[in-house]
N, C-alpha and C. Protein backbone atom coordinates (compact mmCIF):
# COMPACT_ATOMS: atom_id res chain seq x y z
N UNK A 1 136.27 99.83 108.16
CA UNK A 1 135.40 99.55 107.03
C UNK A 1 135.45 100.75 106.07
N UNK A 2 135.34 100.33 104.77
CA UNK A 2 135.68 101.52 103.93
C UNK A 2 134.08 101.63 103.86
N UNK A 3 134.33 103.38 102.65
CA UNK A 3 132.88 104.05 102.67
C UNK A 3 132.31 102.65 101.71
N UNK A 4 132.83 102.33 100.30
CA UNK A 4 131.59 101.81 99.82
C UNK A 4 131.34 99.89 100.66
N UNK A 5 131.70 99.57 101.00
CA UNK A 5 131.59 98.50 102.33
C UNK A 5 130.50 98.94 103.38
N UNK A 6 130.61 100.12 104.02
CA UNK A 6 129.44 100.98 104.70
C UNK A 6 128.13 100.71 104.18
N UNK A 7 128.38 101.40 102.93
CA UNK A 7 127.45 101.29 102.05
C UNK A 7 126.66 100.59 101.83
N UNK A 8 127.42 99.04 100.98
CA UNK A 8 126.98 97.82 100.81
C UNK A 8 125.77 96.95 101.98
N UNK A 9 126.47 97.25 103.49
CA UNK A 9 126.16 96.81 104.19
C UNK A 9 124.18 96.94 104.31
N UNK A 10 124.37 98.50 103.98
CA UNK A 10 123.13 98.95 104.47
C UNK A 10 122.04 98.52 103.61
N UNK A 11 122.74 98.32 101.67
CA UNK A 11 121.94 97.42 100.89
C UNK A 11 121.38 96.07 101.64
N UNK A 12 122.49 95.10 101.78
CA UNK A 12 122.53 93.54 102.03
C UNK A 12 121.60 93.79 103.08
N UNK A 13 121.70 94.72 103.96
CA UNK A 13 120.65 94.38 105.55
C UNK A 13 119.20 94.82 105.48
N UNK A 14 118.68 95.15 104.31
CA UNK A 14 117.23 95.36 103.87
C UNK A 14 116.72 95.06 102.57
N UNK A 15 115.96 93.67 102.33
CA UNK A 15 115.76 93.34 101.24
C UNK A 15 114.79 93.97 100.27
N UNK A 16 114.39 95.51 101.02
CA UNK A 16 113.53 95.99 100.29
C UNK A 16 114.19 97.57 99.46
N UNK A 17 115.45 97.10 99.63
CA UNK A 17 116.07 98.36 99.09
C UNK A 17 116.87 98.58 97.91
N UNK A 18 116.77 99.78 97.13
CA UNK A 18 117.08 100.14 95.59
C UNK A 18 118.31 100.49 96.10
N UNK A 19 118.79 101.45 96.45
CA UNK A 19 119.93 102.27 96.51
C UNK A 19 120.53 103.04 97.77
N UNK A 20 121.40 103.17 97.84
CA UNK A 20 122.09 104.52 98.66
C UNK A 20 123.07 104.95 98.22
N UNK A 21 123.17 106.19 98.65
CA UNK A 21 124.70 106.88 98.29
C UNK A 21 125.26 107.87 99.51
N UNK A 22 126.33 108.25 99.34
CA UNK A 22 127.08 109.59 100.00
C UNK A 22 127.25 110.57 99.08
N UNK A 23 126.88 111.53 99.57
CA UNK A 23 126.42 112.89 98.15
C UNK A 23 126.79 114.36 99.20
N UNK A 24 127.89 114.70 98.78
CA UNK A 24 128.17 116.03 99.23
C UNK A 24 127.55 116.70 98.88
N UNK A 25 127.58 118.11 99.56
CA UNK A 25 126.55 119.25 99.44
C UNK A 25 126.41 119.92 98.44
N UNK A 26 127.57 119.95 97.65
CA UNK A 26 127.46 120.30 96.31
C UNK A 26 126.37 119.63 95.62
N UNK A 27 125.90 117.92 95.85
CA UNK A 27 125.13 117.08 95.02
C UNK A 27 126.02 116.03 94.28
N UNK A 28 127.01 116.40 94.57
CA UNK A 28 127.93 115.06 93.78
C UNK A 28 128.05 113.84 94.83
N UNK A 29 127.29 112.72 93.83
CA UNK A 29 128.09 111.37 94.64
C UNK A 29 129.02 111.19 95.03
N UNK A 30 130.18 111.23 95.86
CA UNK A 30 130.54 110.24 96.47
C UNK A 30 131.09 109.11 96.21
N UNK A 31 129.71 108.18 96.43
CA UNK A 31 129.95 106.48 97.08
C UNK A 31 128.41 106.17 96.59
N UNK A 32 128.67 105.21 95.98
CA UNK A 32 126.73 104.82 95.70
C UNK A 32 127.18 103.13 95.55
N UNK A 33 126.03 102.52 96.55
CA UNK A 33 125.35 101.53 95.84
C UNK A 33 123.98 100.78 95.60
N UNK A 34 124.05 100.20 94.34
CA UNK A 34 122.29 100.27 94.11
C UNK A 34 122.00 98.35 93.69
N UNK A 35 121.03 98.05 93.98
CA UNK A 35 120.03 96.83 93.55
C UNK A 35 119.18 97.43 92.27
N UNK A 36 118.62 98.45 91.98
CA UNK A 36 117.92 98.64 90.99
C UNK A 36 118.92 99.96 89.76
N UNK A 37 119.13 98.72 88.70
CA UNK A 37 120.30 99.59 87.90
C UNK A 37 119.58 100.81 87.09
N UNK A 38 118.06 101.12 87.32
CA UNK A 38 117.77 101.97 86.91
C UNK A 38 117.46 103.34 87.40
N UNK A 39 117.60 103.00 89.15
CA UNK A 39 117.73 103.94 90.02
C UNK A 39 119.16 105.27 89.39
N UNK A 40 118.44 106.52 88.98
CA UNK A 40 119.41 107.59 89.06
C UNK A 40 120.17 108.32 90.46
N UNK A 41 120.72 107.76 91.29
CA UNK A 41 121.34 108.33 92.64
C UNK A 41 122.11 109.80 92.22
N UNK A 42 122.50 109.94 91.07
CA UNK A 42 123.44 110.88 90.90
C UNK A 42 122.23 112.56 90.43
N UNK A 43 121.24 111.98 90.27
CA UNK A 43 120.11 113.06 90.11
C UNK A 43 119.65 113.15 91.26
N UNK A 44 119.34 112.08 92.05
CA UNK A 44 118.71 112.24 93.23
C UNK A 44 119.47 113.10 94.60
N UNK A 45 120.91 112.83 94.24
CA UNK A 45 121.96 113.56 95.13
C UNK A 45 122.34 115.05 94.38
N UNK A 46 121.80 115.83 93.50
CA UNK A 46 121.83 116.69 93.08
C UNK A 46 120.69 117.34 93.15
N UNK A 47 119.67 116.96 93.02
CA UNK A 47 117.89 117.42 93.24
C UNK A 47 118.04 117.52 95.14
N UNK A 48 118.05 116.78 95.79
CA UNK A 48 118.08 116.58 96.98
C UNK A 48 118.85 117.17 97.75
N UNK A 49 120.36 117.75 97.25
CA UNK A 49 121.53 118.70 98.12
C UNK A 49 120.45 119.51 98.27
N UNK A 50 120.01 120.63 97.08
CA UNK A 50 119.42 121.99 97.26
C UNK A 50 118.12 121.56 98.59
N UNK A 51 117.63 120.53 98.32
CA UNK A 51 116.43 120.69 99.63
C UNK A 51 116.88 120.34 100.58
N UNK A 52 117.77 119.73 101.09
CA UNK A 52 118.30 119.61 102.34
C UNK A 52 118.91 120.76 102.97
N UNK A 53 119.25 121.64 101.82
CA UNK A 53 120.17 122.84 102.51
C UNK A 53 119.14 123.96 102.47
N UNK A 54 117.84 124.17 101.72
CA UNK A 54 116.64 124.80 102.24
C UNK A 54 116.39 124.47 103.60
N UNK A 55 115.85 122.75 103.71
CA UNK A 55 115.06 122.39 105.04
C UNK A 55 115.68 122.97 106.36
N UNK A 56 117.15 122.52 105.52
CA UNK A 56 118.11 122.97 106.95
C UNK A 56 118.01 124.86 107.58
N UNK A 57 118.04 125.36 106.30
CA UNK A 57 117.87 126.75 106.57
C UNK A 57 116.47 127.56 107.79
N UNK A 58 115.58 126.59 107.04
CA UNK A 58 113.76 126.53 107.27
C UNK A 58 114.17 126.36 108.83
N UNK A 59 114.44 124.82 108.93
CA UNK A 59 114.79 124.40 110.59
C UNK A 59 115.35 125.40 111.44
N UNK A 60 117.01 126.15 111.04
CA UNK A 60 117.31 127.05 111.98
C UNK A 60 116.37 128.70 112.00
N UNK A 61 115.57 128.99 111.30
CA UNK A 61 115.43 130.20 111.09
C UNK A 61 114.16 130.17 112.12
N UNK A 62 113.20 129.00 112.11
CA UNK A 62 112.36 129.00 113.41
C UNK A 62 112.70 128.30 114.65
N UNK A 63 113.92 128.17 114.72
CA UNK A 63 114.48 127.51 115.89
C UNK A 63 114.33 125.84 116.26
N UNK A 64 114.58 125.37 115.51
CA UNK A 64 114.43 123.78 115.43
C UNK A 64 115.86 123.25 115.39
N UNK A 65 116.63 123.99 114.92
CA UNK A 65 118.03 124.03 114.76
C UNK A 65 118.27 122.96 113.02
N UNK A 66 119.21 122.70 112.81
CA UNK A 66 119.95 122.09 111.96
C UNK A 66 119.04 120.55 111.89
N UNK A 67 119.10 120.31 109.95
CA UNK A 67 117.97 119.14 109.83
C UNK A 67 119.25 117.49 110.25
N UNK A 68 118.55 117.00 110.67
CA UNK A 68 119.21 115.71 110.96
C UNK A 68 118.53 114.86 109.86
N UNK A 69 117.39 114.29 109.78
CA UNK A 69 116.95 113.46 108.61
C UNK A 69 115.70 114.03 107.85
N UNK A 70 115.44 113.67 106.97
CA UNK A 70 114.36 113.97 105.92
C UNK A 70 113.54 112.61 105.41
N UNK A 71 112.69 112.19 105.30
CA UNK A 71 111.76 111.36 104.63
C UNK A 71 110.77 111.92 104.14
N UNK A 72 110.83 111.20 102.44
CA UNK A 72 110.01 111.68 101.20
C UNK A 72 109.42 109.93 100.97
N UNK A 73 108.11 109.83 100.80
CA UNK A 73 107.54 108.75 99.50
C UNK A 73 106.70 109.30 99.02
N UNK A 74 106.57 108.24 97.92
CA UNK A 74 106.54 108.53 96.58
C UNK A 74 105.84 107.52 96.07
N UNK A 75 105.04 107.27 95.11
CA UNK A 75 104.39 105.74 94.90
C UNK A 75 105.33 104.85 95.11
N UNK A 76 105.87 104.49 94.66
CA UNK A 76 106.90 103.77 94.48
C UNK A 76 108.08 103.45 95.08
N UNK A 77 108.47 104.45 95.74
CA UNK A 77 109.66 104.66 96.58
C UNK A 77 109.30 105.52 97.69
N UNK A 78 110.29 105.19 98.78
CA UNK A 78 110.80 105.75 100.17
C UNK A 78 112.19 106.15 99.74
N UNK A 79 112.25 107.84 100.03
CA UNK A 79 113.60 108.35 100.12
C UNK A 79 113.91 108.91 101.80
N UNK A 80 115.09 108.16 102.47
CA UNK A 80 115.38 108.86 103.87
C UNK A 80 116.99 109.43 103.34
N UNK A 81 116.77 110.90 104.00
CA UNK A 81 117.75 111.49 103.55
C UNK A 81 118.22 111.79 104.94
N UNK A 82 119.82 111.39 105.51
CA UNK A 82 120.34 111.65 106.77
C UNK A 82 121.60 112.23 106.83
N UNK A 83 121.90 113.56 107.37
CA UNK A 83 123.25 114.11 107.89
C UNK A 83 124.19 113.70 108.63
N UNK A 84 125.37 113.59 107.27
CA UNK A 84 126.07 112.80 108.17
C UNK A 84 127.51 113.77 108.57
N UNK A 85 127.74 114.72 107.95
CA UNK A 85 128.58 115.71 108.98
C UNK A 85 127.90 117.22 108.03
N UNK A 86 128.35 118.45 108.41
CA UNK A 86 128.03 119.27 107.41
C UNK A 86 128.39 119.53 105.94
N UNK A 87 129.06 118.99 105.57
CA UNK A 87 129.29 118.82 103.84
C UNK A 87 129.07 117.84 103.22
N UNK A 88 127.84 116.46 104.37
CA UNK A 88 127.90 115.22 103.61
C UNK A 88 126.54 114.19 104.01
N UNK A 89 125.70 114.35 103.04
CA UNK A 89 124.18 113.59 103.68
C UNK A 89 124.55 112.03 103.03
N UNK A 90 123.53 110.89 103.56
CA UNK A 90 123.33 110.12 102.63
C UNK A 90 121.86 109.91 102.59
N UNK A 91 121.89 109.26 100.97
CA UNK A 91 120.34 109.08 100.99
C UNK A 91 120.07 107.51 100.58
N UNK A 92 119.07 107.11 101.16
CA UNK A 92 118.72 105.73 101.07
C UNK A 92 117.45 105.85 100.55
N UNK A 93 117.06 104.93 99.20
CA UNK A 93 115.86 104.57 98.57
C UNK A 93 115.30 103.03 99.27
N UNK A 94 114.35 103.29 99.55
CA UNK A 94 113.78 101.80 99.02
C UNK A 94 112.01 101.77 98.55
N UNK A 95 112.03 100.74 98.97
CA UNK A 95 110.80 100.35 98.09
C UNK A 95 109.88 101.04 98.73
N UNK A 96 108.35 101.45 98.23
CA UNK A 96 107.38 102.23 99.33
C UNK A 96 107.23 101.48 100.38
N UNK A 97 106.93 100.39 100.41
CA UNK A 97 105.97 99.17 100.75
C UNK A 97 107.35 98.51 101.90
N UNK A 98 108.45 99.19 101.80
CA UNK A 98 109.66 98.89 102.36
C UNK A 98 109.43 98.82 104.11
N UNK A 99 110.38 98.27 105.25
CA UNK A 99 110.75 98.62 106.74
C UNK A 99 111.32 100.17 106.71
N UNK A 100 110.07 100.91 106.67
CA UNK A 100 110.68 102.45 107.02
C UNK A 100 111.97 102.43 108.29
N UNK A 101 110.93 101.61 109.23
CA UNK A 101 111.60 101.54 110.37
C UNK A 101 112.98 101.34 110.69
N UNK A 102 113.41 100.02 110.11
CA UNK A 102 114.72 99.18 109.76
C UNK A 102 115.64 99.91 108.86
N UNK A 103 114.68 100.69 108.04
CA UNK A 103 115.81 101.52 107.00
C UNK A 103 116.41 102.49 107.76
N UNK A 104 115.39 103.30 108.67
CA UNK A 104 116.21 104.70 109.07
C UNK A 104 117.54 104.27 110.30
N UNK A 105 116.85 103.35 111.09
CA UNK A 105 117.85 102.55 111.79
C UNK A 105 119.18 102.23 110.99
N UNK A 106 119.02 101.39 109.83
CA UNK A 106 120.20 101.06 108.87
C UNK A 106 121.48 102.36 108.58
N UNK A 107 120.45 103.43 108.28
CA UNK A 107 120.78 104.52 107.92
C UNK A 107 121.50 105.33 108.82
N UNK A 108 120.99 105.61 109.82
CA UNK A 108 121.29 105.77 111.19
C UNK A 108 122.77 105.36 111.48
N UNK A 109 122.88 104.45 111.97
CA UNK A 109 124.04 103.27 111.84
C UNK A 109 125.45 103.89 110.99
N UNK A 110 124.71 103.47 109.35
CA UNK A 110 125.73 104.01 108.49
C UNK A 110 126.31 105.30 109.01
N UNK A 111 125.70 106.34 108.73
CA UNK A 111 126.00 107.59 108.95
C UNK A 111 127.27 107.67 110.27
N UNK A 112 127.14 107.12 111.22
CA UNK A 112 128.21 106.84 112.20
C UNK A 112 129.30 106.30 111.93
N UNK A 113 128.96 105.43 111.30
CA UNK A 113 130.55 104.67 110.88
C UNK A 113 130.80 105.91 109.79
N UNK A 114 130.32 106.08 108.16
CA UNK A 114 130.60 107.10 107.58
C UNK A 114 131.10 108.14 108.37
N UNK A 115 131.05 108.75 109.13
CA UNK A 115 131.33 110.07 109.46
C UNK A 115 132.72 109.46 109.89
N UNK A 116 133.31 108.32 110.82
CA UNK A 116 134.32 108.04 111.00
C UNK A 116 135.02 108.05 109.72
N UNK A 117 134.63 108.01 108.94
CA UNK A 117 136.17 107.08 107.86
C UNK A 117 135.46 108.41 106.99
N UNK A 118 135.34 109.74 107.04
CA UNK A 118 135.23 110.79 105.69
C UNK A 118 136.57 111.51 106.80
């Protein structure tokens, strides 16, 4: 399965979801796909590198080790942000009101196959 197929998948399997992408550490997309064409992924994967690579810092420096996922909401939105090797998170939006549950699972998932095919 290619990355944006990965991708897709994780849209189609939660009807409460805006977007995802693959966003290297730099903050550059990747692979994005979105349901809401007004969703910015390419800000959100640029705002979001720098805090993932804080959290991650935060995590090892009191011994928690290296961040695996992140969850942010927001009125409006649920952002789960998940590591998927060291130069490559993805982040999944959806709705607030969204299956947190089903998403991180979704997410989860992805990230495995992703890490195969980067």
């Amino acid at each position: 399965m290619s990355l944006a197929n990965t991708l897709q998948q994780v849209i189609d399997d939660l009807e409460e979801s805006r977007g995802v992408a693959l966003v290297g550490m730099d903050g550059i997309v990747v692979e994005e796909r979105k349901r809401d064409g007004q969703l910015d992924l390419q800000a959100l994967g640029a705002e979001f590198s720098g805090l993932i690579k804080t959290v991650g810092k935060l995590g090892d420096s009191v011994g928690f080790g290296g961040i695996v996922e992140l969850v942010t909401t927001a009125e409006r939105s649920t952002m789960i942000l998940r590591q998927v090797t060291a130069e490559y998170f993805v982040i999944f939006v959806i709705q607030a009101d969204g299956n947190l549950g089903k998403a991180r699972f979704l997410l989860r998932r992805a990230a495995t196959l992703l890490k195969t095919e980067l």
